[in-house]
C-alpha atoms as a PDB file:
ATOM      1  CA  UNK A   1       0.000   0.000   0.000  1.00  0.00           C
ATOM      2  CA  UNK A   2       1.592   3.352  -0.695  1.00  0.00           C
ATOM      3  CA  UNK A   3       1.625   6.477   1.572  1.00  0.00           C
ATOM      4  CA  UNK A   4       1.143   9.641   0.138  1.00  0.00           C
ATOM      5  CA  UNK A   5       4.120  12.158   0.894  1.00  0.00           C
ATOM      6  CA  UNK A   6       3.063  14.501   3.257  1.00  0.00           C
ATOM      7  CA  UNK A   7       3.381  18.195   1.857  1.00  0.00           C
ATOM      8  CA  UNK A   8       6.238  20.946   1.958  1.00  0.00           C
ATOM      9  CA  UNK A   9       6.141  23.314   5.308  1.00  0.00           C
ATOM     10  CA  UNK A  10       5.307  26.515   3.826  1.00  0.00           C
ATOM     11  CA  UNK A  11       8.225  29.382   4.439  1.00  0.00           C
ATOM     12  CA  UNK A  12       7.047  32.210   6.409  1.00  0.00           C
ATOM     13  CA  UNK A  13       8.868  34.384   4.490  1.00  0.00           C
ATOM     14  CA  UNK A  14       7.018  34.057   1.545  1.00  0.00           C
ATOM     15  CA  UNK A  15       3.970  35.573   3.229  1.00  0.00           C
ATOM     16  CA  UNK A  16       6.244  38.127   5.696  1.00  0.00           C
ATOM     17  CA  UNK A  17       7.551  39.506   2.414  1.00  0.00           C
ATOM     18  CA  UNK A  18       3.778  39.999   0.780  1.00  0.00           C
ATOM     19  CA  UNK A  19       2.609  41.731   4.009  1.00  0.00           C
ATOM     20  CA  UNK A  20       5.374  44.041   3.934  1.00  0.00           C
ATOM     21  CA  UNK A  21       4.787  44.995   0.517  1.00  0.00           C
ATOM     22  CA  UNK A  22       1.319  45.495   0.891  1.00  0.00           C
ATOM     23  CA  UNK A  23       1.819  47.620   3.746  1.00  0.00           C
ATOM     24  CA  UNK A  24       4.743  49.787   1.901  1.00  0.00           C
ATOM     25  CA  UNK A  25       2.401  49.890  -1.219  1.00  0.00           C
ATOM     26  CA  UNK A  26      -0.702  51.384   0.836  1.00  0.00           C
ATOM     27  CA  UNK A  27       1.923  53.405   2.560  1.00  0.00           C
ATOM     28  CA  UNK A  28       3.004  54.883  -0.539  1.00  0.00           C
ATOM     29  CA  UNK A  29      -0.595  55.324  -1.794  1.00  0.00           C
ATOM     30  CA  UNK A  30      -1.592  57.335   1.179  1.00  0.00           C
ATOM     31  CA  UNK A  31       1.231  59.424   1.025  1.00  0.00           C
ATOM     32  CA  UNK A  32       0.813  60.195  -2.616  1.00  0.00           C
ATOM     33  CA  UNK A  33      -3.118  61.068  -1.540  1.00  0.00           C
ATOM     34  CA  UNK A  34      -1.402  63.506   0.922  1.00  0.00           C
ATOM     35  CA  UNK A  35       0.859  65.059  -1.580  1.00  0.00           C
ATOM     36  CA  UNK A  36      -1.520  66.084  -4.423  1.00  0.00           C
ATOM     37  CA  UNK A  37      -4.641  66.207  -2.363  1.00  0.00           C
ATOM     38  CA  UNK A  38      -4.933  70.192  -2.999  1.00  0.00           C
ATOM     39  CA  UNK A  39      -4.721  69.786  -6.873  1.00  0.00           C
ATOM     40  CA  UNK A  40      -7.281  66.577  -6.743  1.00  0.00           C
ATOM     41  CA  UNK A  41      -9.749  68.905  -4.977  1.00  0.00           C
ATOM     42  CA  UNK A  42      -9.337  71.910  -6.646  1.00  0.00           C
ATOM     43  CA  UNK A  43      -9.771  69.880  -9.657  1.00  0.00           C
ATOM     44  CA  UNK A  44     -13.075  68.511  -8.364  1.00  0.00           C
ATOM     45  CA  UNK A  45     -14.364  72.327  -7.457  1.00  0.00           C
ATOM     46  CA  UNK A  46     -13.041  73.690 -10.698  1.00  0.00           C
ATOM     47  CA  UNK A  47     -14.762  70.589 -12.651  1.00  0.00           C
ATOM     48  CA  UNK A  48     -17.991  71.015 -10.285  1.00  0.00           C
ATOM     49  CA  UNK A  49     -18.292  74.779 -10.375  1.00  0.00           C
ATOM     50  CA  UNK A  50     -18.278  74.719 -14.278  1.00  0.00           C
ATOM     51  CA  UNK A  51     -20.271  71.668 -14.870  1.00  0.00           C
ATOM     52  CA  UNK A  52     -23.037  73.524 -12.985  1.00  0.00           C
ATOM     53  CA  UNK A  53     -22.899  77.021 -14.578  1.00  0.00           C
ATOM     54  CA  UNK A  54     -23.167  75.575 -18.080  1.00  0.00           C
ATOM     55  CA  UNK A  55     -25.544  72.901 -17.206  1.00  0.00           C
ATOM     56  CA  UNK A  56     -27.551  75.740 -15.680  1.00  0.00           C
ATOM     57  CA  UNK A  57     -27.298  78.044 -18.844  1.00  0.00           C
ATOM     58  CA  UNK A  58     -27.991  74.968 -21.364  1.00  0.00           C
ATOM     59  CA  UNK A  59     -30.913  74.028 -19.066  1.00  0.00           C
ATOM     60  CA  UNK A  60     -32.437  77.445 -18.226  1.00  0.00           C
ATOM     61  CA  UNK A  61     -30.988  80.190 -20.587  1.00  0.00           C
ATOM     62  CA  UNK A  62     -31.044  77.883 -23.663  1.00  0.00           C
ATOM     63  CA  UNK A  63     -33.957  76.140 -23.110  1.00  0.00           C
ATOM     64  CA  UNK A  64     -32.608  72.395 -23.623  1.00  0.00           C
ATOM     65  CA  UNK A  65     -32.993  69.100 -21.623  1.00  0.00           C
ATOM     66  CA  UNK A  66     -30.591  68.498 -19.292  1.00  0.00           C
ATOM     67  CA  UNK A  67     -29.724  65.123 -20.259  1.00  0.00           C
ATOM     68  CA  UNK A  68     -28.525  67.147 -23.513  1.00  0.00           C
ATOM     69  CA  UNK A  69     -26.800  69.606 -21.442  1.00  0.00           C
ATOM     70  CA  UNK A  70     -23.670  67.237 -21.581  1.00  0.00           C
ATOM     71  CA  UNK A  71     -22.856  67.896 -25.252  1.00  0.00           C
ATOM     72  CA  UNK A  72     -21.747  71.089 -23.864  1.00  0.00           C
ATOM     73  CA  UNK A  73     -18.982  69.936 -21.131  1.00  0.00           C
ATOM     74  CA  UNK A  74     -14.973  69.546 -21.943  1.00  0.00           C
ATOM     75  CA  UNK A  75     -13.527  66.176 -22.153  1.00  0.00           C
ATOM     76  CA  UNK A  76     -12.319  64.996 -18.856  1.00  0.00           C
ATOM     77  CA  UNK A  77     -16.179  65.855 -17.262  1.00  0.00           C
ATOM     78  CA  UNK A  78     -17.777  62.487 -17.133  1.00  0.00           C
ATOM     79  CA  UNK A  79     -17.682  62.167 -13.773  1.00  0.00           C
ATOM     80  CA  UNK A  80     -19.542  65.191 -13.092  1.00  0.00           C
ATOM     81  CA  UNK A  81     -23.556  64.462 -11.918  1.00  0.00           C
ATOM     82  CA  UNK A  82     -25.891  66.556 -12.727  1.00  0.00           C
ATOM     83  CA  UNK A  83     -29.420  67.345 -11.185  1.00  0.00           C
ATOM     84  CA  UNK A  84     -32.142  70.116 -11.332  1.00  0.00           C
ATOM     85  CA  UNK A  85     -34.026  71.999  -8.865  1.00  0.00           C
ATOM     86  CA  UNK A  86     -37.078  73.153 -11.443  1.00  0.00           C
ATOM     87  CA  UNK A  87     -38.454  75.487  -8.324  1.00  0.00           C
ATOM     88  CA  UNK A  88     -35.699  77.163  -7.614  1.00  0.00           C
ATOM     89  CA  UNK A  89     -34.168  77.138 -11.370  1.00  0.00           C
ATOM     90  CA  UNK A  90     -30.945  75.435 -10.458  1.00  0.00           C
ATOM     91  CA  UNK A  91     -28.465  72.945 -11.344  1.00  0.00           C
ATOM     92  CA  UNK A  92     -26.031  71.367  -8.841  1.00  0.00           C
ATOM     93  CA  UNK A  93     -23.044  69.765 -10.131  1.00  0.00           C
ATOM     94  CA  UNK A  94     -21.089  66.936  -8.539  1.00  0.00           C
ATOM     95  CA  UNK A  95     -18.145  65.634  -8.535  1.00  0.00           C
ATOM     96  CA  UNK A  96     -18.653  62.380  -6.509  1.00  0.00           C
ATOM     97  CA  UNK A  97     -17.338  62.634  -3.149  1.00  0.00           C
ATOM     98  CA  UNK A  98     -15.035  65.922  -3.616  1.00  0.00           C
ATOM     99  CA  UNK A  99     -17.289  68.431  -4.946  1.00  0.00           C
ATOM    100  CA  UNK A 100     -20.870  69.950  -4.936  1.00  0.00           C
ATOM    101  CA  UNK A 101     -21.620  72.902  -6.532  1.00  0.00           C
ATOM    102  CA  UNK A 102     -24.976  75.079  -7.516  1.00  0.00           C
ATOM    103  CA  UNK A 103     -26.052  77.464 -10.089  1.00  0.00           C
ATOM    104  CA  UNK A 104     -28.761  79.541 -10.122  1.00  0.00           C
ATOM    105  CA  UNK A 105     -31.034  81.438 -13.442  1.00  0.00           C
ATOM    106  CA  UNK A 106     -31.273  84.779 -12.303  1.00  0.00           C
ATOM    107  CA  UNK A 107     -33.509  86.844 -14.635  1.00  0.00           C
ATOM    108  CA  UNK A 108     -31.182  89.344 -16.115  1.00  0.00           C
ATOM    109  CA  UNK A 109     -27.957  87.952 -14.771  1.00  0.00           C
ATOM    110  CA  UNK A 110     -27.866  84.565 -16.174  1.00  0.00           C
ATOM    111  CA  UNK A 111     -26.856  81.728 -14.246  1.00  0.00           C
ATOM    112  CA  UNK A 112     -24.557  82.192 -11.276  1.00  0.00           C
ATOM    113  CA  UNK A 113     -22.763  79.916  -8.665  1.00  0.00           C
ATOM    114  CA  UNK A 114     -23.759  80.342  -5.419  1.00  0.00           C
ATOM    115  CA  UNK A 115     -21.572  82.052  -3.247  1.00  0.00           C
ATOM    116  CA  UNK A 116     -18.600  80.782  -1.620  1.00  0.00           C
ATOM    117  CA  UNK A 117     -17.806  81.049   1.690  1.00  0.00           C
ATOM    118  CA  UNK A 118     -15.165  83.993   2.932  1.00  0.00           C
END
């Protein structure tokens, strides 16, 4: 009758060495987040602040669908969401999880953000 071998011991190392470069590889990743976290946001607020001004002046001032309104947008916008407020004639832009931003029609004026914060 014939035994079957029993199997290899695994090394630890193997699976020390993968941990550690896991860890050193979501190290790096959060530091990298760190680093260029002002440009990422201002990107999102930039992206989100003019997503919703022409949305709003596609929607409102021109008189089109907003599903349409995306013709309209720069390449590099397809993350932007958009959504209307019909009551209050707005559009709100968002960039998900970075950015949310809101124009407003304005009779006269056209469509304007709404104000920042100081």
């Amino acid at each position: 009758m014939a035994t079957a071998k029993p199997l290899p011991a695994r090394k630890s190392g193997h699976r020390t060495r993968r941990t550690r470069l896991v860890w050193i590889a979501a190290i790096a990743a959060v530091v990298l987040l760190a680093v260029f976290w002002p440009t990422i946001r201002s990107y999102a607020v930039a992206g989100a602040s003019v997503g919703a001004r022409v949305a709003c002046s596609c929607r409102y001032v021109a008189g089109r669908e907003l599903s349409e309104c995306r013709e309209d947008f720069e390449p590099g916008m397809g993350m932007i969401v958009l959504t209307q407020d019909e009551s209050a004639k707005s559009v709100t832009a968002r960039f998900p999880l970075l950015s949310r931003e809101t124009a407003y029609f304005r009779a006269g004026e056209g469509c304007t953000l709404e104000r920042w914060p100081d």
